[in-house]
Protein backbone atom coordinates (compact mmCIF):
# COMPACT_ATOMS: atom_id res chain seq x y z
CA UNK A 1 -20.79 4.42 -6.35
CA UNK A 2 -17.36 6.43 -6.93
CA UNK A 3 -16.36 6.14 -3.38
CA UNK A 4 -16.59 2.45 -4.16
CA UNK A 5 -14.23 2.92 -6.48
CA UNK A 6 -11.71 5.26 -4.57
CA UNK A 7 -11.84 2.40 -2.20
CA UNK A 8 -10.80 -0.19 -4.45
CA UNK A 9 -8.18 2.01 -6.07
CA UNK A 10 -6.71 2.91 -2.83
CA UNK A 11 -6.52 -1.31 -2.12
CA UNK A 12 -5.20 -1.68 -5.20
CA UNK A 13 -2.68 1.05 -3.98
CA UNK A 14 -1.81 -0.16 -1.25
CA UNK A 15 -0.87 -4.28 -2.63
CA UNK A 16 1.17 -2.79 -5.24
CA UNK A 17 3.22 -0.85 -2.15
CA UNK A 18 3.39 -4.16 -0.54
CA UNK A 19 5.44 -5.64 -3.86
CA UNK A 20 7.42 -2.59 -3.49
CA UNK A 21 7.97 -3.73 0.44
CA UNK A 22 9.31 -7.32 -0.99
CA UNK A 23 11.75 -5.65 -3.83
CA UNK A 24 13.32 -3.02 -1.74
CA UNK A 25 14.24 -5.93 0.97
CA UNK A 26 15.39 -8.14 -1.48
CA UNK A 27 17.53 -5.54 -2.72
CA UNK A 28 18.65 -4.69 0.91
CA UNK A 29 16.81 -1.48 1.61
CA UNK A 30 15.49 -1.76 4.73
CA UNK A 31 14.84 1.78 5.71
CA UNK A 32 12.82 2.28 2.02
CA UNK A 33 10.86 -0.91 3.04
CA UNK A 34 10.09 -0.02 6.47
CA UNK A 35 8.86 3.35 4.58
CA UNK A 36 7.38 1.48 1.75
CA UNK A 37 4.98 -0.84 4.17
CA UNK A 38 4.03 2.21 6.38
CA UNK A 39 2.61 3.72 3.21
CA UNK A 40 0.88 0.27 1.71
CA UNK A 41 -0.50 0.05 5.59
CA UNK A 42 -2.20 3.55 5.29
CA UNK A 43 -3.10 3.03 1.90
CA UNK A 44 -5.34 -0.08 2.43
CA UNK A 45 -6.31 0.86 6.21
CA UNK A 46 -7.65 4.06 3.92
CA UNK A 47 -9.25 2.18 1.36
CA UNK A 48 -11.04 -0.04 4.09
CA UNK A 49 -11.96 2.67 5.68
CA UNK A 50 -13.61 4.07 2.41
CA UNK A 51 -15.86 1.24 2.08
């Protein structure tokens, strides 16, 4: 059951890193984004993963 969680969290993780993604372009960071979305990618390919 906690590795159900972990999962989630790790989702939860990763969408939150994906706002991050949208806030750092809009604020013309692109290398931080590119950064940013790498991390949110591993972060929910992780919490998939978990499942």
């Amino acid at each position: 059951m906690s590795s159900n969680w972990t999962a989630a969290a790790m989702v939860f993780i990763g969408l939150f890193m994906i706002g991050g993604v949208f806030s750092f372009l809009k604020q013309g960071m692109k290398v931080g984004a590119v950064v940013l979305g790498i991390g949110a990618a591993l972060a929910i390919t992780a919490g998939v993963m978990w499942w």
